[in-house]
N, C-alpha and C. Protein backbone atom coordinates (compact mmCIF):
# COMPACT_ATOMS: atom_id res chain seq x y z
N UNK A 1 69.76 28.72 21.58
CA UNK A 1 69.20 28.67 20.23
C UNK A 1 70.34 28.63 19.23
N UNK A 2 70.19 27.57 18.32
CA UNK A 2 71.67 28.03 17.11
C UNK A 2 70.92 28.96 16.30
N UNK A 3 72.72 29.41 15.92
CA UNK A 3 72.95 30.60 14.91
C UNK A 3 72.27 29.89 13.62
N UNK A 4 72.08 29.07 12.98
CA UNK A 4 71.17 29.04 12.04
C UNK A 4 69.95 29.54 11.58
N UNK A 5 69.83 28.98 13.12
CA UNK A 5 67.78 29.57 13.56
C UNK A 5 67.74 30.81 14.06
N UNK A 6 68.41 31.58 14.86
CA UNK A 6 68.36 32.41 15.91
C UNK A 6 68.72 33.68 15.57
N UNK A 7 70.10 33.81 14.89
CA UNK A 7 70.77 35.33 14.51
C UNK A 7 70.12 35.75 13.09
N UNK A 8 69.57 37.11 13.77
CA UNK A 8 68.48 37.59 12.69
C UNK A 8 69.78 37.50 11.47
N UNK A 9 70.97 37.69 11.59
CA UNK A 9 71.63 38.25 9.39
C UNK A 9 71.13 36.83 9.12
N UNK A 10 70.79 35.77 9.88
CA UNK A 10 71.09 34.13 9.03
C UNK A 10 69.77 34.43 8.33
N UNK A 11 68.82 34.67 8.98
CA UNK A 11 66.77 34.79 8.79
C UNK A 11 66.44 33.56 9.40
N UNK A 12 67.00 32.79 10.33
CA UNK A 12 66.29 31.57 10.79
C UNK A 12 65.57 31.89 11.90
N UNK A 13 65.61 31.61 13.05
CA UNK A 13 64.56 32.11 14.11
C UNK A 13 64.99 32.91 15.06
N UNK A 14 64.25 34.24 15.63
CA UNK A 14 64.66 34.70 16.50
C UNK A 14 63.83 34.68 17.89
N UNK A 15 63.59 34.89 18.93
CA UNK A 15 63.01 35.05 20.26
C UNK A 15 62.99 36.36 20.51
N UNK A 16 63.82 37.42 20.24
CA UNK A 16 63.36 38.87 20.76
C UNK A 16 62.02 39.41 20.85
N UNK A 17 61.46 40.13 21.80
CA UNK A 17 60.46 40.83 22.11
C UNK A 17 60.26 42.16 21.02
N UNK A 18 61.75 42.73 20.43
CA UNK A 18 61.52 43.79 19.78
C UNK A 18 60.40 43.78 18.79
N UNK A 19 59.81 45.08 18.55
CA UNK A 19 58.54 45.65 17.68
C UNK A 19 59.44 45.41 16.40
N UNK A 20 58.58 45.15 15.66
CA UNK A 20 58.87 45.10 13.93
C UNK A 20 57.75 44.99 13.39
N UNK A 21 57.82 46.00 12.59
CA UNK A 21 56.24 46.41 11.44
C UNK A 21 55.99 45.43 10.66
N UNK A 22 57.19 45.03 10.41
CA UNK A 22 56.73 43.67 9.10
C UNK A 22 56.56 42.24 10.09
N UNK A 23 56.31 42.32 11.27
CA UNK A 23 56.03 40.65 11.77
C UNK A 23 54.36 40.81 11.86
N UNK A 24 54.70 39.30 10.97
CA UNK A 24 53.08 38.66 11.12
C UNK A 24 52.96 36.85 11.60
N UNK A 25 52.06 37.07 12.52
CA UNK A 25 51.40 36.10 12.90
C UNK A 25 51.46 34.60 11.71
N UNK A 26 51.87 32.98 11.61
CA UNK A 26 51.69 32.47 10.84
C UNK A 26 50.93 31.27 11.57
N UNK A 27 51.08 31.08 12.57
CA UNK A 27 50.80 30.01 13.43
C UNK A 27 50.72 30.34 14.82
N UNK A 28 49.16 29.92 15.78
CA UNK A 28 48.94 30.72 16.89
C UNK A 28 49.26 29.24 18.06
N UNK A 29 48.40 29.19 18.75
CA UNK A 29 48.44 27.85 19.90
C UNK A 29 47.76 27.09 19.10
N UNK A 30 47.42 27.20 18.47
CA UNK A 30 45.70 25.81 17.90
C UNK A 30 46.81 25.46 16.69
N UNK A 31 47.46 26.39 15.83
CA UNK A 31 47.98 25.62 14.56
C UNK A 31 49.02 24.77 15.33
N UNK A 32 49.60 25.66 16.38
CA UNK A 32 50.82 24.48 16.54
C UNK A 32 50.20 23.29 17.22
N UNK A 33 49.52 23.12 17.81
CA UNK A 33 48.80 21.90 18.88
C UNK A 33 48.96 20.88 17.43
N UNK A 34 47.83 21.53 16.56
CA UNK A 34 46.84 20.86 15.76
C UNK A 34 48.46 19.77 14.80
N UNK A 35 49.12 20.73 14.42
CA UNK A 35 50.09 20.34 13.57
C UNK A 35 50.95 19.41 14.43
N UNK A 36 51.48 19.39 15.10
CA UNK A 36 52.10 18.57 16.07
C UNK A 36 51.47 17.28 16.44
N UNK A 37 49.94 17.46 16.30
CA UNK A 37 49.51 15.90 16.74
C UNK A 37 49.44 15.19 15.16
N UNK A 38 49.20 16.20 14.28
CA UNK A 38 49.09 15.35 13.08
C UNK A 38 50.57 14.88 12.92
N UNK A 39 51.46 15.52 13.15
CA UNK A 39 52.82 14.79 12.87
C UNK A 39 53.19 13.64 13.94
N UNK A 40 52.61 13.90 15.04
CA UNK A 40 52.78 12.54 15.65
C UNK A 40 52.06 11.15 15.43
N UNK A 41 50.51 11.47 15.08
CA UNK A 41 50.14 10.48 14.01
C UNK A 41 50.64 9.86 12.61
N UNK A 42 51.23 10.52 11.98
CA UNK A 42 52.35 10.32 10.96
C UNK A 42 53.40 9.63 11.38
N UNK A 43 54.53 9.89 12.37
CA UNK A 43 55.23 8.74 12.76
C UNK A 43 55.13 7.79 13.39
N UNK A 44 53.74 7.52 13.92
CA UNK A 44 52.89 5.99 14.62
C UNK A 44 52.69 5.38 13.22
N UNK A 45 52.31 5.81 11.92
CA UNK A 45 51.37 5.75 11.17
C UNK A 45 52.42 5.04 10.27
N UNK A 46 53.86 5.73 10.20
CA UNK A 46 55.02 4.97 9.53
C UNK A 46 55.64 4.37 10.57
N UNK A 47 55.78 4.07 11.52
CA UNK A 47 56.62 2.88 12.25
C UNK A 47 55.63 1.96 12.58
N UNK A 48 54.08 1.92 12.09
CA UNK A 48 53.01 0.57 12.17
C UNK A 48 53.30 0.76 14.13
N UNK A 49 53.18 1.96 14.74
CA UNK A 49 53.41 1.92 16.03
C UNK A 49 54.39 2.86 16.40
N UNK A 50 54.51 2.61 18.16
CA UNK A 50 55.60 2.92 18.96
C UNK A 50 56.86 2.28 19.20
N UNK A 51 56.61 0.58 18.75
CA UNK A 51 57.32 -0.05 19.23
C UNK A 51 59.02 0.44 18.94
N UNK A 52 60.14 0.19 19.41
CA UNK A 52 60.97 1.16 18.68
C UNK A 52 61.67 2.03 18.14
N UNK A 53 60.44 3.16 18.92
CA UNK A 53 61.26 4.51 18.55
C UNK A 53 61.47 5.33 19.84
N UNK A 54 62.67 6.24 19.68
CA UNK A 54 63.42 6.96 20.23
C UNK A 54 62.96 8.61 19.86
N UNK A 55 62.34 9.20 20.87
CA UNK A 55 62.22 10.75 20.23
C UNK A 55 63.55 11.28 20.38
N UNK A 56 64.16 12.77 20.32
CA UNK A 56 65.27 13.07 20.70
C UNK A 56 65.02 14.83 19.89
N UNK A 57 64.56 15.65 21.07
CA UNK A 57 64.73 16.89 20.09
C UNK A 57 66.11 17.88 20.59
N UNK A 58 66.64 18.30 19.56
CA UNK A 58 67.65 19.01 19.79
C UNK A 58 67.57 20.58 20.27
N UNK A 59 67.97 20.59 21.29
CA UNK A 59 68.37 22.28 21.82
C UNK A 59 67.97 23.44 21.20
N UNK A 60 67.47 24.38 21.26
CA UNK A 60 66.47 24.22 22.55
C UNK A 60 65.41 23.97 22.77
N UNK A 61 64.19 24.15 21.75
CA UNK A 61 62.72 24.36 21.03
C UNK A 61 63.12 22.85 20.70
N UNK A 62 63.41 22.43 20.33
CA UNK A 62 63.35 21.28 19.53
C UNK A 62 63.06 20.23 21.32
N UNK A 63 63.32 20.26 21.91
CA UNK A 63 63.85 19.36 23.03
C UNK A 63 62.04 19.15 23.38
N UNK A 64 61.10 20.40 23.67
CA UNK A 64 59.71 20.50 24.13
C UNK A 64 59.05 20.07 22.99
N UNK A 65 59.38 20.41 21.73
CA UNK A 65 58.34 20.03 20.85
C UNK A 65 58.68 18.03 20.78
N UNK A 66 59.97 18.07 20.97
CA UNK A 66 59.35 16.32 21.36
C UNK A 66 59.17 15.84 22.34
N UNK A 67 59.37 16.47 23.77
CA UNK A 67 58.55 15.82 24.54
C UNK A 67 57.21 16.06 24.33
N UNK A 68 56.23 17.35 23.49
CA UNK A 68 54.80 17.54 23.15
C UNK A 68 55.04 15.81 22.19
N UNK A 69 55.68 15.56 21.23
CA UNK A 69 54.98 14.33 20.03
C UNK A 69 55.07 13.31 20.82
N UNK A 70 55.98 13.01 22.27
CA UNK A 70 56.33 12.01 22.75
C UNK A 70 54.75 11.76 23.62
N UNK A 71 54.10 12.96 24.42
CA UNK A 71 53.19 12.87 25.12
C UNK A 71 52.14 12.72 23.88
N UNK A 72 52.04 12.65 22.48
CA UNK A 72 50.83 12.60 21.85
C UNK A 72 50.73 11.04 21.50
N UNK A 73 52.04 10.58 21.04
CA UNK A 73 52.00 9.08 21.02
C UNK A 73 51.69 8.58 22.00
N UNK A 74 51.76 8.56 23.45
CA UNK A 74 51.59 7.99 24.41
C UNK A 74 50.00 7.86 24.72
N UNK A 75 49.30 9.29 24.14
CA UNK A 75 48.09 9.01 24.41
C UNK A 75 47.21 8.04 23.73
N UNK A 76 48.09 8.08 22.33
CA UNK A 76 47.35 7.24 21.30
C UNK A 76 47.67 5.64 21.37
N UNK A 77 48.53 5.23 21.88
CA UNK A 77 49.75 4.00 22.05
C UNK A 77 49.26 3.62 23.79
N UNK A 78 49.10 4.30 24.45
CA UNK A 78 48.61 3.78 25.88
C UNK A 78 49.88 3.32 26.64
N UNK A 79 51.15 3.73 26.04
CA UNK A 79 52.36 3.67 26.46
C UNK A 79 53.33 4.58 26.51
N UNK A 80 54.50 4.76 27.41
CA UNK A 80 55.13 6.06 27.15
C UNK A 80 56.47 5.74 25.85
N UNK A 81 56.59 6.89 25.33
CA UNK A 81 57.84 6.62 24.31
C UNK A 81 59.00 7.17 24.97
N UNK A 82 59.88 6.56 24.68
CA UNK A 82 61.25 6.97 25.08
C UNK A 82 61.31 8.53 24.13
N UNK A 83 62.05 9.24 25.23
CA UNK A 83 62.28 10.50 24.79
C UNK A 83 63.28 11.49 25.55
N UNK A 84 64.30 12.22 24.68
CA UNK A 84 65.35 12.45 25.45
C UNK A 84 65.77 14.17 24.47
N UNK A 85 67.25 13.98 24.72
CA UNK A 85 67.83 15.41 23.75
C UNK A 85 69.01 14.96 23.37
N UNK A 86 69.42 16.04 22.44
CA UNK A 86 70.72 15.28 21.77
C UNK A 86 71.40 16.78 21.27
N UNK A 87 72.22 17.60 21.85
CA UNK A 87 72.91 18.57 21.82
C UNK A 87 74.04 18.54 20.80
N UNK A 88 73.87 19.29 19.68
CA UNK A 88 75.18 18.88 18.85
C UNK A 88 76.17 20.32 18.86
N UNK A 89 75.74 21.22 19.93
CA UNK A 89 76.75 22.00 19.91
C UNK A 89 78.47 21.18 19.41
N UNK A 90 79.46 20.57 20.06
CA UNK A 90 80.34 20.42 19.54
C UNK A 90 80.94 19.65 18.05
N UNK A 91 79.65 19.59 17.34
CA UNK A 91 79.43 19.13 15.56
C UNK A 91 79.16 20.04 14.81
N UNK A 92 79.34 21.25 15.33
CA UNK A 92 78.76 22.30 14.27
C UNK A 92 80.23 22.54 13.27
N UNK A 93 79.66 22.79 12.43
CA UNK A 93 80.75 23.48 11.21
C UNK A 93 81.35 24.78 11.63
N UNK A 94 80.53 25.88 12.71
CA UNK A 94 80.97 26.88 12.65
C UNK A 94 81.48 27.40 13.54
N UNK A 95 82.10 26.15 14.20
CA UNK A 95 82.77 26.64 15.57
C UNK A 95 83.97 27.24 15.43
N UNK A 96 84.72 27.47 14.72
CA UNK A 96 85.61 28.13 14.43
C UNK A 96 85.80 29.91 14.27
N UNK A 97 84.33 30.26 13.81
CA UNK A 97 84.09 31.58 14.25
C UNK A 97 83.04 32.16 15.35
N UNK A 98 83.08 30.33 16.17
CA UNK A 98 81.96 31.38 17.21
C UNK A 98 82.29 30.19 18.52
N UNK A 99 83.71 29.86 18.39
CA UNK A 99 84.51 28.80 19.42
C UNK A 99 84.16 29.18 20.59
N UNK A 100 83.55 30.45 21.29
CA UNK A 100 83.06 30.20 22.89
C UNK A 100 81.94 29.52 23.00
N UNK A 101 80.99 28.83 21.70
CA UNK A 101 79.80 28.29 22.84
C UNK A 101 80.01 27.22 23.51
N UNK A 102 78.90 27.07 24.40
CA UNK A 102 78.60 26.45 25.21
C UNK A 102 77.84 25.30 25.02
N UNK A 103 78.26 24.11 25.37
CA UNK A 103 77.80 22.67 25.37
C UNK A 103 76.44 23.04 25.83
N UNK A 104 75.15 22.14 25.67
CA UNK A 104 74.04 22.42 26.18
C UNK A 104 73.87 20.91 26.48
N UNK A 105 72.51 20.42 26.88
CA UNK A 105 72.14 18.98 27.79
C UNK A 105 71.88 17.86 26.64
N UNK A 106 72.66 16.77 26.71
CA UNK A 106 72.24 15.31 25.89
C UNK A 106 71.57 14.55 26.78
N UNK A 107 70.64 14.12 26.57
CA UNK A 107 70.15 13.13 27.47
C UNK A 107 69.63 11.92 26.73
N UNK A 108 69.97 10.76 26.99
CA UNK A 108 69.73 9.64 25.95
C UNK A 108 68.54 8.77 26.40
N UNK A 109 67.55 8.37 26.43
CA UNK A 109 66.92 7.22 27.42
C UNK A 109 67.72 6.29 27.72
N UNK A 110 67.45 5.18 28.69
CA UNK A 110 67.96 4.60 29.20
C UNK A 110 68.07 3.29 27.83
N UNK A 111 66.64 3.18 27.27
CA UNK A 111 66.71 2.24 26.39
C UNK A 111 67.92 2.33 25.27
N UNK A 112 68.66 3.64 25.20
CA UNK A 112 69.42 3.46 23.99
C UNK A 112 69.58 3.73 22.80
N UNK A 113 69.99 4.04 21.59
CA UNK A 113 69.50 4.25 20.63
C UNK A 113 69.48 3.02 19.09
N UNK A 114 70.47 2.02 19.98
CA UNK A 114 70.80 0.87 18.93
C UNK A 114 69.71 -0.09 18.81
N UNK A 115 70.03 0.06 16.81
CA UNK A 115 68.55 -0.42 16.46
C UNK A 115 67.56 0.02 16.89
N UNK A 116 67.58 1.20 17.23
CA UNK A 116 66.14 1.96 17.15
C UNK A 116 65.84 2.93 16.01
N UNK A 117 64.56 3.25 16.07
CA UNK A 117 64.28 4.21 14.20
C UNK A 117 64.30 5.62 15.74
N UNK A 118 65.34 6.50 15.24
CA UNK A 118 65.02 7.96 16.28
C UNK A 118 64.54 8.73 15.27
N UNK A 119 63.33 9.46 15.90
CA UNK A 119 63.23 10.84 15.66
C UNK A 119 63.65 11.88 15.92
N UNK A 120 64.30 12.60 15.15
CA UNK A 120 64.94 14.03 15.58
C UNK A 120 64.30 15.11 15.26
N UNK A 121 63.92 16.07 16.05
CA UNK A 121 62.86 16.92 16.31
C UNK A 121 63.57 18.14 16.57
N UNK A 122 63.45 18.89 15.72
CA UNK A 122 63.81 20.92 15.69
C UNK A 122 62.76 21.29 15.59
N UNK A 123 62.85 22.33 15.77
CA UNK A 123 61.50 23.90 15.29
C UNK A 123 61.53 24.00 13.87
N UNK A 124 62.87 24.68 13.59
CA UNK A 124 62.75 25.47 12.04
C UNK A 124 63.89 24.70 11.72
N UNK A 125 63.84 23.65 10.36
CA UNK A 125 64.30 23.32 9.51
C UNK A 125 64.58 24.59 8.10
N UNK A 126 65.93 24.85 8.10
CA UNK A 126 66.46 25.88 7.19
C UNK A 126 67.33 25.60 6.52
N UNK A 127 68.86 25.79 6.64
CA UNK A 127 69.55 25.64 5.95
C UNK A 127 70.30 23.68 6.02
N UNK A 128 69.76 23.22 6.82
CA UNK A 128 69.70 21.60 7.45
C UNK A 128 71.68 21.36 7.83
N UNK A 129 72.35 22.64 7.90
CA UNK A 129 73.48 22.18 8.78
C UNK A 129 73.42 21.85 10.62
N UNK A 130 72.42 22.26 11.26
CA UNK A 130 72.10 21.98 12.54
C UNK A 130 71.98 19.97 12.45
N UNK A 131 71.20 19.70 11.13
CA UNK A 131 70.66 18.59 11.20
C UNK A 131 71.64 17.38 10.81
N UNK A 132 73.12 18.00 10.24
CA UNK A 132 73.43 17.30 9.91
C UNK A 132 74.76 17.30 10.82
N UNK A 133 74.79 17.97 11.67
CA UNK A 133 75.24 18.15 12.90
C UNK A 133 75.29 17.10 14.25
N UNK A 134 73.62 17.17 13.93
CA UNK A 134 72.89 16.30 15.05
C UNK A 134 72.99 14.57 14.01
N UNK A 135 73.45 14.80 12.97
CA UNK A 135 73.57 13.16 12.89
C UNK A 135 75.32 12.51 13.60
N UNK A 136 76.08 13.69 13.24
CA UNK A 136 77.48 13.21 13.54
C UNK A 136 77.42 13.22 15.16
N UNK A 137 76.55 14.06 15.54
CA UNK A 137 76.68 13.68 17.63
C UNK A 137 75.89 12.57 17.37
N UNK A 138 75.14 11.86 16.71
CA UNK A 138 74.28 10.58 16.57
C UNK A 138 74.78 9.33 16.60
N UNK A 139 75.76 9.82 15.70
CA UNK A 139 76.97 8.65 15.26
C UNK A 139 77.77 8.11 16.46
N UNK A 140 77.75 9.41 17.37
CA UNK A 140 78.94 8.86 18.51
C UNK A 140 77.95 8.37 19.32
N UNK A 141 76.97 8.34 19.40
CA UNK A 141 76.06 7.34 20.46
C UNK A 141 75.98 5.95 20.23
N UNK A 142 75.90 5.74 19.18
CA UNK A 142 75.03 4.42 18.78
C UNK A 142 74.62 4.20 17.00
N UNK A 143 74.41 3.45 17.03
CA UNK A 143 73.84 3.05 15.48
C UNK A 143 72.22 2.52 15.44
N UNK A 144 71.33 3.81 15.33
CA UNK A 144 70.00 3.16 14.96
C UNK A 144 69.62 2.46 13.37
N UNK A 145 68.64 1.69 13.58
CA UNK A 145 67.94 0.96 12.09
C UNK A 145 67.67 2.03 11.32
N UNK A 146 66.83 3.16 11.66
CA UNK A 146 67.01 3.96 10.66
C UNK A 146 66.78 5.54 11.49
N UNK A 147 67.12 6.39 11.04
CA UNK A 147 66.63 8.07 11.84
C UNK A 147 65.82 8.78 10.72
N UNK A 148 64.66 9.67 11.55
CA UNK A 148 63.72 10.00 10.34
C UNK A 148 64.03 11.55 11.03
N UNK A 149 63.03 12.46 10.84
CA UNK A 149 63.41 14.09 11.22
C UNK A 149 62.34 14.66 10.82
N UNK A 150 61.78 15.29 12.12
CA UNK A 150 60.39 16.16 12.75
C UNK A 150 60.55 17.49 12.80
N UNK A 151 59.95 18.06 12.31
CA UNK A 151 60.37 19.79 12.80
C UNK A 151 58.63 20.52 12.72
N UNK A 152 58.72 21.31 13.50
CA UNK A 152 57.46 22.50 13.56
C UNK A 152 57.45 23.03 11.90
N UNK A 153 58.43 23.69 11.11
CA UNK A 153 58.61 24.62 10.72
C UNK A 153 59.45 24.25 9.20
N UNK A 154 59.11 24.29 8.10
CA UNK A 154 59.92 24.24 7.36
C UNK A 154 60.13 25.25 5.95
N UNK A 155 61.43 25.84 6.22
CA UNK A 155 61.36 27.31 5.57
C UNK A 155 62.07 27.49 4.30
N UNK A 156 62.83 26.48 4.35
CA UNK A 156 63.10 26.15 2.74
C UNK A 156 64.87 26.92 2.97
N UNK A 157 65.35 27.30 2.22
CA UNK A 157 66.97 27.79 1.76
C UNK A 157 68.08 26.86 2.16
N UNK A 158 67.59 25.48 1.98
CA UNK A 158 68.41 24.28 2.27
C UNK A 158 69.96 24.57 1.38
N UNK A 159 71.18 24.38 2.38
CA UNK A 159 72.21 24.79 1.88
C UNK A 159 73.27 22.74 2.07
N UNK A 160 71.89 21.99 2.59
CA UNK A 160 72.90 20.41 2.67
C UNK A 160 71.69 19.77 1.86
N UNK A 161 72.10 18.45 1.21
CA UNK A 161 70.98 17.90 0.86
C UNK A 161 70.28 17.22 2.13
N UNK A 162 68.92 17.69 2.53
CA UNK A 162 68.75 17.48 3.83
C UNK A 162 67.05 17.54 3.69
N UNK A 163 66.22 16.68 4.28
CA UNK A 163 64.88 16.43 3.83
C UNK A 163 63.96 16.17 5.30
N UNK A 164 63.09 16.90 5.79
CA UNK A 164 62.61 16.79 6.83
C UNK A 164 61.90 15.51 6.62
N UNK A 165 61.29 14.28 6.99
CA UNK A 165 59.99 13.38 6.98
C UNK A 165 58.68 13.43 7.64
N UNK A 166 58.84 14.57 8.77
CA UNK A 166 57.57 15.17 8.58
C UNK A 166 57.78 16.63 8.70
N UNK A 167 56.65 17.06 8.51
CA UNK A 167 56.20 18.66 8.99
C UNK A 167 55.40 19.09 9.23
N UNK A 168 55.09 20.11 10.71
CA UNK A 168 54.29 20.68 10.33
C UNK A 168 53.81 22.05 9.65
N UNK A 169 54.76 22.53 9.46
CA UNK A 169 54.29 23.76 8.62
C UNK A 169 55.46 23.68 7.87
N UNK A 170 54.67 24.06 5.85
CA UNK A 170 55.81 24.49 5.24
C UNK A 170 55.62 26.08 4.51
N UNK A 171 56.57 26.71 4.87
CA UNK A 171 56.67 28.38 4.89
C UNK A 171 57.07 28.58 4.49
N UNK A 172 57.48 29.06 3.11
CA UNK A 172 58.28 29.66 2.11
C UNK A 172 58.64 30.52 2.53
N UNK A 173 59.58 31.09 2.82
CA UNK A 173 60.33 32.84 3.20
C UNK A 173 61.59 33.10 2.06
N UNK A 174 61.75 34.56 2.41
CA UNK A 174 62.85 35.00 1.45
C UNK A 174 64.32 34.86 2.57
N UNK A 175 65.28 34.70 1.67
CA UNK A 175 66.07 34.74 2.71
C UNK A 175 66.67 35.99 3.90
N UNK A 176 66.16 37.03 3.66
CA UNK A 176 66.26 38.31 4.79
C UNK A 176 64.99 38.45 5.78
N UNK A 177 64.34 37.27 5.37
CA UNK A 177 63.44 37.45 6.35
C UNK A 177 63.64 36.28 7.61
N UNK A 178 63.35 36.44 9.06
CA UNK A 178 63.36 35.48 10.46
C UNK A 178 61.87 34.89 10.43
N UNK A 179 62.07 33.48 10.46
CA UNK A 179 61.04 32.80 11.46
C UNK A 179 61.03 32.88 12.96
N UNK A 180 60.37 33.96 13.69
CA UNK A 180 60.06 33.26 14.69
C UNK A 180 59.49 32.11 15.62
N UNK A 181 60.24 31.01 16.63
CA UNK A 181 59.19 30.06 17.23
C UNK A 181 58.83 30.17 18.17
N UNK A 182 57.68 30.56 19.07
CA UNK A 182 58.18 30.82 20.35
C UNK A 182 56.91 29.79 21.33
N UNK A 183 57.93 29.11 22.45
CA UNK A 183 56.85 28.00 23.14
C UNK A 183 56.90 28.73 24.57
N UNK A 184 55.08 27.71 24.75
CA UNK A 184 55.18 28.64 26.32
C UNK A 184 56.53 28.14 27.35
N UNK A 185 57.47 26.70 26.68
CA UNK A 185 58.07 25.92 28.02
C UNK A 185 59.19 27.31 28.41
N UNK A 186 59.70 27.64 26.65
CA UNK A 186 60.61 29.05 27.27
C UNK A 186 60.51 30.27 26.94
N UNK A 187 59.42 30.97 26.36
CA UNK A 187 59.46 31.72 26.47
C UNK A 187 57.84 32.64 27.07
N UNK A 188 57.30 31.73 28.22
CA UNK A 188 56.31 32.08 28.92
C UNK A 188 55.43 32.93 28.56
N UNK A 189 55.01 32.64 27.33
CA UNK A 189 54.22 33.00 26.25
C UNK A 189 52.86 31.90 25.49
N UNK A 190 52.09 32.10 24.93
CA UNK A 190 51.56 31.84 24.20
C UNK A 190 52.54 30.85 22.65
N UNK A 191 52.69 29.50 22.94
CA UNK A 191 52.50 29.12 21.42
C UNK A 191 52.68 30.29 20.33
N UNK A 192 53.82 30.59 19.03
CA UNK A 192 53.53 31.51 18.38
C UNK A 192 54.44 30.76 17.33
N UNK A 193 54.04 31.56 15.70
CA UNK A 193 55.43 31.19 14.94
C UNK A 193 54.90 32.80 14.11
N UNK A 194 55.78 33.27 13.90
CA UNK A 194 55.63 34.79 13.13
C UNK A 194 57.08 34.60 12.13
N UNK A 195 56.77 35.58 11.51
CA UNK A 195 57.68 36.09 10.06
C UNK A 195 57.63 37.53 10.51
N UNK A 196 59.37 38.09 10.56
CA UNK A 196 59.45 39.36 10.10
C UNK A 196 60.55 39.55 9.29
N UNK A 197 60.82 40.75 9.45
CA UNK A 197 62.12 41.44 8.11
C UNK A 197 61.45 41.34 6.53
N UNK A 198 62.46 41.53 5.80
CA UNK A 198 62.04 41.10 4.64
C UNK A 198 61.18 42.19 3.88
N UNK A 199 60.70 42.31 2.87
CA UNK A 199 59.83 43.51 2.05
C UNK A 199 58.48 43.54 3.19
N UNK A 200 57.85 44.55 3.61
CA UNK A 200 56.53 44.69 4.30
C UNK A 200 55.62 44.03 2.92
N UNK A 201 54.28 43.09 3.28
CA UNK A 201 53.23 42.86 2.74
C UNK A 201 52.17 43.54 3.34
């Protein structure tokens, strides 16, 4: 998970099991299903199709929620979409104070990414340095026609000029407060997105 999303001081997303009084429920299995197919209808709906596009979600949440939009186009399209991952661990800005991580999995389709429109697919869109991360590992692949950007989650305290094109949820939070995302692929759970920290409501 990146430190954007993940380390509760940032407030982007965490995965811990720990109890906290102030987490509440924002999104259960049905909002995320529901939201996810509407955003995959949205990018059929702007590319006039499948023809074209490249899913690609980034590490780690991001990777399942596009193979979920990749399997929703397919149902609607009667074809499969290319769909892969795109790891920008070594593009981050902040490797300098956190130089042990670890590379995680790129996987490209076979089709490529040149001249294709890719979608890039996260959970929680926040401060959009992950995203602009994942354009410079983009750059070293290939040159698509154009790249658009999918996320579950959008929480606002944008610190790049950086603009999701779709969403499905937009969540205003304060900045001391965590989005949690949590999918059944890893964390053998129930679908969830919760809010804690922050003033109790």
């Amino acid at each position: 998970m990146r430190p954007d999303s993940a380390a509760p001081a940032s407030g982007g997303t965490a995965t811990s099991a720990e109890v906290d009084p102030t987490t509440r429920a924002v999104m259960g299995p049905g909002d995320v299903s529901r939201a996810l197919r509407r955003v995959a209808h949205e990018i059929l709906e702007h590319n006039k199709g499948s023809a074209g596009l490249v899913v690609l979600g980034i590490p780690t949440r991001g990777v399942a929620l596009a193979r979920r939009l990749a399997g929703v186009m397919e149902s609607v399209e009667g074809h499969p979409v290319p769909v892969g991952a795109l790891d920008v661990t070594m593009h981050r800005d902040d490797l300098r104070r956190q130089p042990t991580r670890s590379p995680m999995h790129t996987d490209i389709p076979a089709s490529g990414i040149d001249d294709k429109v890719v979608v890039l697919v996260d959970d929680v869109l926040y401060s959009g340095r992950t995203v602009r991360a994942a354009l410079d590992a983009l750059s070293d692949l290939g040159r698509p026609r154009a790249v658009r950007l999918a996320v579950l989650v959008d929480r606002g305290h944008r610190e790049l000029p950086i603009r999701a094109d779709h969403v499905g949820k937009n969540l205003p939070t304060s900045s001391t407060e965590r989005v949690s995302v949590r999918l059944t692929e890893h964390d053998g759970i129930d679908d969830a997105v919760t809010i804690s920290g922050g003033e109790p409501r």
